[in-house]
C-alpha atoms as a PDB file:
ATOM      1  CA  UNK A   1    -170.773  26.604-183.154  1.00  0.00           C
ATOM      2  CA  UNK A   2    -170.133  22.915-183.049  1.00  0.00           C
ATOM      3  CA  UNK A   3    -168.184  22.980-180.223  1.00  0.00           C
ATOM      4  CA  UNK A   4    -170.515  24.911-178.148  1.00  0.00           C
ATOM      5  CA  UNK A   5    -173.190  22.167-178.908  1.00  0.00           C
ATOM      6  CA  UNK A   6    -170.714  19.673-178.277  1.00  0.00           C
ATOM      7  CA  UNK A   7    -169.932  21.463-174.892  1.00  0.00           C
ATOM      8  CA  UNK A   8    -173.126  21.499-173.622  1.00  0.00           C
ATOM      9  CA  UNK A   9    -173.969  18.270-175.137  1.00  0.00           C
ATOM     10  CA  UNK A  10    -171.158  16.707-173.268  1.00  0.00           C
ATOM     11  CA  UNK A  11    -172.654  18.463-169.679  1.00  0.00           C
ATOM     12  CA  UNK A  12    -176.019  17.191-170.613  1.00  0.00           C
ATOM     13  CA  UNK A  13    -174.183  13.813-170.867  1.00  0.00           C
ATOM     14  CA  UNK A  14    -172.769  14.343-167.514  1.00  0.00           C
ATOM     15  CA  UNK A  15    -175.977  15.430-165.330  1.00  0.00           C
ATOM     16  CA  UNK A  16    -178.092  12.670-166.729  1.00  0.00           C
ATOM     17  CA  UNK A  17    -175.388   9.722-166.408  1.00  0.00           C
ATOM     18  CA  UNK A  18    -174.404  11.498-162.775  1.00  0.00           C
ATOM     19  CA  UNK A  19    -175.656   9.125-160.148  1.00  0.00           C
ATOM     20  CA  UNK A  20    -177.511  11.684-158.833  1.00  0.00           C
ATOM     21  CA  UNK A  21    -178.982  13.421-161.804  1.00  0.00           C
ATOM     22  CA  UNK A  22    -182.215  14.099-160.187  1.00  0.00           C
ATOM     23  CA  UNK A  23    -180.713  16.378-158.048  1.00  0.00           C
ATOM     24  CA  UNK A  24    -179.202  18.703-160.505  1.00  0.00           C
ATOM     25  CA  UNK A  25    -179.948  21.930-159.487  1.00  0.00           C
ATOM     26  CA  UNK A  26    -182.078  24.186-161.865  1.00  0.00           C
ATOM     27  CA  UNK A  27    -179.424  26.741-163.795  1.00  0.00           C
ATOM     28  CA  UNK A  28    -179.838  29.731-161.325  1.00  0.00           C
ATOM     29  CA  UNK A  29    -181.125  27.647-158.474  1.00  0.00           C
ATOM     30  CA  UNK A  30    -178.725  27.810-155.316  1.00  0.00           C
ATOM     31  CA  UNK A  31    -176.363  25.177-155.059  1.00  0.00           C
ATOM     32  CA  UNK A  32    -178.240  23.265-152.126  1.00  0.00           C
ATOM     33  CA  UNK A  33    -181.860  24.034-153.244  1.00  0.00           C
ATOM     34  CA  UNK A  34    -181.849  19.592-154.380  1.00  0.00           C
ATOM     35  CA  UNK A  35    -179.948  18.988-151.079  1.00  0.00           C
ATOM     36  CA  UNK A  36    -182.220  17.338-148.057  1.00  0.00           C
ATOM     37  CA  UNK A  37    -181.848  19.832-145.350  1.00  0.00           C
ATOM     38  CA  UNK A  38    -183.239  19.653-141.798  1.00  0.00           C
ATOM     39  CA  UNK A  39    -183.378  22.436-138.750  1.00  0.00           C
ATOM     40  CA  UNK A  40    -184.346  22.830-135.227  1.00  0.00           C
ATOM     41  CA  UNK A  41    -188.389  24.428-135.089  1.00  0.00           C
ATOM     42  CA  UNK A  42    -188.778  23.116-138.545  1.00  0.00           C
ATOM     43  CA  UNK A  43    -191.047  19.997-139.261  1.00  0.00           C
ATOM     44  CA  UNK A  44    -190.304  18.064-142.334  1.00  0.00           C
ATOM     45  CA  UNK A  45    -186.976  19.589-144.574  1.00  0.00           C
ATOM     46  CA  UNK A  46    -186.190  22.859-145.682  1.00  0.00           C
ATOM     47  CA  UNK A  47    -187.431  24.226-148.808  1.00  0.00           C
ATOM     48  CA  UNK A  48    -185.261  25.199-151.795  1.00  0.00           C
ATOM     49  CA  UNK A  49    -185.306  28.718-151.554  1.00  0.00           C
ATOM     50  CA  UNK A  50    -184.354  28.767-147.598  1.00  0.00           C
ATOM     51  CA  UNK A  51    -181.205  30.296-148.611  1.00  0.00           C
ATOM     52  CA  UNK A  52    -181.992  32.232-152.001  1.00  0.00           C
ATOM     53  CA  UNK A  53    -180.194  35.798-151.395  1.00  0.00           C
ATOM     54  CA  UNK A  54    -178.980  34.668-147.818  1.00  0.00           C
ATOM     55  CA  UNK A  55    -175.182  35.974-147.543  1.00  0.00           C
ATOM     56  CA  UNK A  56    -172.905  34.811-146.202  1.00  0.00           C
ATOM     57  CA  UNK A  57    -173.202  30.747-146.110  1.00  0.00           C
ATOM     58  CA  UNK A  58    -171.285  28.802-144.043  1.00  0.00           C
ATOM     59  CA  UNK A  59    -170.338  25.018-144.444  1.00  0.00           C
ATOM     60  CA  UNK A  60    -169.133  23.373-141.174  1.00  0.00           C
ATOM     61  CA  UNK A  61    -168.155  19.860-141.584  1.00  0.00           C
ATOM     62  CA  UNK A  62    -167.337  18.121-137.872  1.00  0.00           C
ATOM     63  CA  UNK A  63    -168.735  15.424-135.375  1.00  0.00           C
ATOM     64  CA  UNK A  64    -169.223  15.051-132.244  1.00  0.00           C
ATOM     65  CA  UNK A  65    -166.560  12.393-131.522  1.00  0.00           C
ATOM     66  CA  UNK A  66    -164.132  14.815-133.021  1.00  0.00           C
ATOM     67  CA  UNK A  67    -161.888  16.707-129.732  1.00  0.00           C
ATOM     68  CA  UNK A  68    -161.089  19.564-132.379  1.00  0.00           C
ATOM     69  CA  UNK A  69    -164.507  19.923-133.275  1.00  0.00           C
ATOM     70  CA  UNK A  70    -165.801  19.738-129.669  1.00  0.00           C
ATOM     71  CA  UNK A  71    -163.352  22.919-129.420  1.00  0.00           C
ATOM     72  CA  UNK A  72    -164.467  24.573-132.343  1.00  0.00           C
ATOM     73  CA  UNK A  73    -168.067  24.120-132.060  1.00  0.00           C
ATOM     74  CA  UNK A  74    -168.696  26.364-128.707  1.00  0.00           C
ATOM     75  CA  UNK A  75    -166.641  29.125-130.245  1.00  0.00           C
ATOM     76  CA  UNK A  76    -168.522  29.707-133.596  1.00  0.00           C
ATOM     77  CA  UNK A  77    -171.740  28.866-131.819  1.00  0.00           C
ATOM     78  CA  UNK A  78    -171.073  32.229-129.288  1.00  0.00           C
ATOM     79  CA  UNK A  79    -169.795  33.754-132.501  1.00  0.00           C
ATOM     80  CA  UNK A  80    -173.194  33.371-134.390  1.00  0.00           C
ATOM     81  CA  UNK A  81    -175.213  33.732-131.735  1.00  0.00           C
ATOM     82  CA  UNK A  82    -173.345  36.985-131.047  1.00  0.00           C
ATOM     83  CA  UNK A  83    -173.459  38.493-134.398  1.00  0.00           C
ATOM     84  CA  UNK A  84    -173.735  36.054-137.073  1.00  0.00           C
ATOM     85  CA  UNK A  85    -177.610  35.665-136.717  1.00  0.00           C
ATOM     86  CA  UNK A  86    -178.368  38.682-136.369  1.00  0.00           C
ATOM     87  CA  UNK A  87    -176.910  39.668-139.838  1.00  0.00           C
ATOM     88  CA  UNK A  88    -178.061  37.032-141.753  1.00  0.00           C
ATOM     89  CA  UNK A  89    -175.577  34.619-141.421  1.00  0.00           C
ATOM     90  CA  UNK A  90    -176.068  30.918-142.416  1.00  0.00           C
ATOM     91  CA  UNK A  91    -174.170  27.883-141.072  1.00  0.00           C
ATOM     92  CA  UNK A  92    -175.076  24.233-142.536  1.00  0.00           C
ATOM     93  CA  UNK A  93    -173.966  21.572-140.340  1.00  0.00           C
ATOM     94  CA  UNK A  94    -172.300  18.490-142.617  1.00  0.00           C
ATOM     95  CA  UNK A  95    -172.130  15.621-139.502  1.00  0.00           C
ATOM     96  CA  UNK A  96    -168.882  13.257-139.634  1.00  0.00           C
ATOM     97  CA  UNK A  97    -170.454  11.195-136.961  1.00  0.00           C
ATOM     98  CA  UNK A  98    -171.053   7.266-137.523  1.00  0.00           C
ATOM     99  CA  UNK A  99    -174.522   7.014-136.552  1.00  0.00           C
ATOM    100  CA  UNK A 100    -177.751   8.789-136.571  1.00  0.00           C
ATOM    101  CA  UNK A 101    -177.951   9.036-132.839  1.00  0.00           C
ATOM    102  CA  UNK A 102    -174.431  10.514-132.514  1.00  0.00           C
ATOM    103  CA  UNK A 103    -175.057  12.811-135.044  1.00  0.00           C
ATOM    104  CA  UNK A 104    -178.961  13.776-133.299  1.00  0.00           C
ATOM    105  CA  UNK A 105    -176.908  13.792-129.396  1.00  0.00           C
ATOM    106  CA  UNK A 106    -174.705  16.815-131.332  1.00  0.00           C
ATOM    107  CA  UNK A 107    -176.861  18.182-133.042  1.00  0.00           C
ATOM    108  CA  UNK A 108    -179.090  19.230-129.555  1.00  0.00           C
ATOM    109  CA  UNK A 109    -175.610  21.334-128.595  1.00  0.00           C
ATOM    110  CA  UNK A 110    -175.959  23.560-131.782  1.00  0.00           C
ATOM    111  CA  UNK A 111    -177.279  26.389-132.530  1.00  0.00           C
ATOM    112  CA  UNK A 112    -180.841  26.190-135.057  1.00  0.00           C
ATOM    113  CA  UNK A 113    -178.139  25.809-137.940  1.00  0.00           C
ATOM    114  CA  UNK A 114    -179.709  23.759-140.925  1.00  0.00           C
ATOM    115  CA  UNK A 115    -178.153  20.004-141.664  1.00  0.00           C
ATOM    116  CA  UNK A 116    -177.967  17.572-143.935  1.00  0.00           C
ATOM    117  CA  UNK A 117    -179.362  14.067-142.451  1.00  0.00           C
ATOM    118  CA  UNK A 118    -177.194  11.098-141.229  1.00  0.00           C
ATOM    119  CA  UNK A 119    -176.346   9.323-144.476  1.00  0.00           C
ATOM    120  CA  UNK A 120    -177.791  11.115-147.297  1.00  0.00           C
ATOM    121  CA  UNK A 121    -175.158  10.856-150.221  1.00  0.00           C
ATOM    122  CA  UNK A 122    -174.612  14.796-150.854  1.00  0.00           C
ATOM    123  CA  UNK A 123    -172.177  14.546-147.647  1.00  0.00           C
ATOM    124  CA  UNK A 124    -169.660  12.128-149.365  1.00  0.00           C
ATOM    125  CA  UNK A 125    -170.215  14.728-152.558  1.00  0.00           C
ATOM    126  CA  UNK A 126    -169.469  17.594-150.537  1.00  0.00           C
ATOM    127  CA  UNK A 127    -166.528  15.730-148.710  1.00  0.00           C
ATOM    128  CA  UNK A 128    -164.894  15.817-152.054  1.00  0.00           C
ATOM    129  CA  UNK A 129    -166.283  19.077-153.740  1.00  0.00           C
ATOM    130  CA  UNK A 130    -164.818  20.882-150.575  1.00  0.00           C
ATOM    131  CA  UNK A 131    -161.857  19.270-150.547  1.00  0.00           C
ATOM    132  CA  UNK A 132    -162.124  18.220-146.566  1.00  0.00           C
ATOM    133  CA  UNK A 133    -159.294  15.460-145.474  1.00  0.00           C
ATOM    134  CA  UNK A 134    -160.316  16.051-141.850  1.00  0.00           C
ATOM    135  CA  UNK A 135    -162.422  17.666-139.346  1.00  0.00           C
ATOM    136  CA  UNK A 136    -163.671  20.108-138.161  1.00  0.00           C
ATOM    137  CA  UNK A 137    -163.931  22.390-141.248  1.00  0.00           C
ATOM    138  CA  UNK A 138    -165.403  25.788-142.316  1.00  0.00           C
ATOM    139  CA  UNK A 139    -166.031  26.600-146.108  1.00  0.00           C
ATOM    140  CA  UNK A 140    -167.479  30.197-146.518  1.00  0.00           C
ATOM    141  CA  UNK A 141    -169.041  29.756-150.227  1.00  0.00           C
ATOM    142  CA  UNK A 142    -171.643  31.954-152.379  1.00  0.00           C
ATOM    143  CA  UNK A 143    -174.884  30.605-153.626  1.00  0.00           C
ATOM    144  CA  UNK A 144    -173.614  28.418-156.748  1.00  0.00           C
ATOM    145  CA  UNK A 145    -171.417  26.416-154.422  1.00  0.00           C
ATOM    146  CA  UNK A 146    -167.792  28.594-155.456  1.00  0.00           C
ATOM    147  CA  UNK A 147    -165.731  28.449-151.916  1.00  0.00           C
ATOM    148  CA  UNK A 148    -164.861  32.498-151.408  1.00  0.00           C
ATOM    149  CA  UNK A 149    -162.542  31.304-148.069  1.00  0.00           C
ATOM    150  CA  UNK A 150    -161.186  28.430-146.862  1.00  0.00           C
ATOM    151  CA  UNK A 151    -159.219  30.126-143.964  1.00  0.00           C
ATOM    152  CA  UNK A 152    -162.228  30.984-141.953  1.00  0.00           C
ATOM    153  CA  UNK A 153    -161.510  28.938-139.387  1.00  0.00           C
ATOM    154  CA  UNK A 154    -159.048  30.414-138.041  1.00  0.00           C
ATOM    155  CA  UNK A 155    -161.026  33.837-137.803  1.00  0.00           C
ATOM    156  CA  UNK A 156    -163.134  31.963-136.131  1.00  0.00           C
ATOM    157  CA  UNK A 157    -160.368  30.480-133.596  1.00  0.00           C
ATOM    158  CA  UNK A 158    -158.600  34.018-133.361  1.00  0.00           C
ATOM    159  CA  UNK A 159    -161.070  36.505-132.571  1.00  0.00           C
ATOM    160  CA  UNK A 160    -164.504  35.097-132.045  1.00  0.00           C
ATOM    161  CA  UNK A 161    -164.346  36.519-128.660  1.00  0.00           C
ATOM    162  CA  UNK A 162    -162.512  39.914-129.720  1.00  0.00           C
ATOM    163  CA  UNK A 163    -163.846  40.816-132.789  1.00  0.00           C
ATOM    164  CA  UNK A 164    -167.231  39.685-133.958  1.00  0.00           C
ATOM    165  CA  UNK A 165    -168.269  42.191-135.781  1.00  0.00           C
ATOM    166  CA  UNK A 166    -165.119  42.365-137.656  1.00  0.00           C
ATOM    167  CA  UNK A 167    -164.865  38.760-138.568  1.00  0.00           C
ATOM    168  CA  UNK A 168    -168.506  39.272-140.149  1.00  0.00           C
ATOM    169  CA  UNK A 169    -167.228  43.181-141.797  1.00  0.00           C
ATOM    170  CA  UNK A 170    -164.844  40.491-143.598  1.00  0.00           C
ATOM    171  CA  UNK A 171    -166.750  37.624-144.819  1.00  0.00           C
ATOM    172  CA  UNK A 172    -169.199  40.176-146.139  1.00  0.00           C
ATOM    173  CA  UNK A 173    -166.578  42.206-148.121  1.00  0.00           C
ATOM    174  CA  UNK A 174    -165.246  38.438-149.503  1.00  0.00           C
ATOM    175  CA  UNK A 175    -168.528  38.059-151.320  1.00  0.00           C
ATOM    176  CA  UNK A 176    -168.297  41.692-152.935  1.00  0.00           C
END
């Protein structure tokens, strides 16, 4: 019994010390309902049930001055459009770029994925909770913020042309 209430006192410790505290999400909340989020068509931010029970979430970290990214970028935006919209696929865009205006140029080439705004500090957070060195990136993760695959990218890559459906048959069965 004492160490349970010194477990939990010890996270309580840790969320209100955390230098971003405030945006501890509620206990069954989805991971990015305290994240800023913007999208195409939608004035103001997202609210923090956009994605409650949306399956499967993408994270795509790149930039616009990236050449990988600029060859990444077309391919899962045909691949969404193509499929992954339809079945209730979500992409969040995490810009790499170095200013605002870079990352607003990109942004117009994308698809209406949600992102988070040009220097909010949950992109350095997520730089290091997803582990991403370099760009471009894709993290397929479930609603608490787990990462189910890091090797979507080259699904993406391999058969966004070929096989859309079947790229999308196998993220789904990754969540089950």
């Amino acid at each position: 019994m004492l160490a349970t209430v010194r477990a939990s006192r010890a996270l309580f410790d840790a969320a209100a010390t955390s230098r971003f505290a405030h945006q501890v999400p509620a206990r069954n909340a989805h991971f990015l309902s305290s994240v800023p989020l913007k999208k195409q068509g939608v004035d103001g931010q997202l609210k923090g049930d956009h994605f409650e029970g949306k399956k499967p979430l993408v994270l795509y970290f790149s930039a616009g001055w990236c050449p990988s990214c600029r060859q990444l970028t077309p391919k899962l935006s045909s691949f969404y459009e193509k499929v992954g919209k339809s079945r209730g696929l979500e992409i969040v865009w995490i810009s790499r770029d170095k200013t605002e205006e870079d990352l607003e140029e990109y942004y117009k080439k994308l698809p209406d994925w949600a992102y988070i705004p040009y220097g909010d500090p949950n992109i350095k957070d997520f730089m290091r909770k997803f582990d991403v060195k370099t760009i471009p990136v894709l993290r397929l993760v479930d609603e608490k913020g787990n990462i189910v695959s890091d090797e979507i990218r080259k699904d993406v890559e391999d058969n966004w042309k070929a096989d859309p459906e079947g790229i999308m048959d196998k993220w789904e069965k990754l969540y089950k």
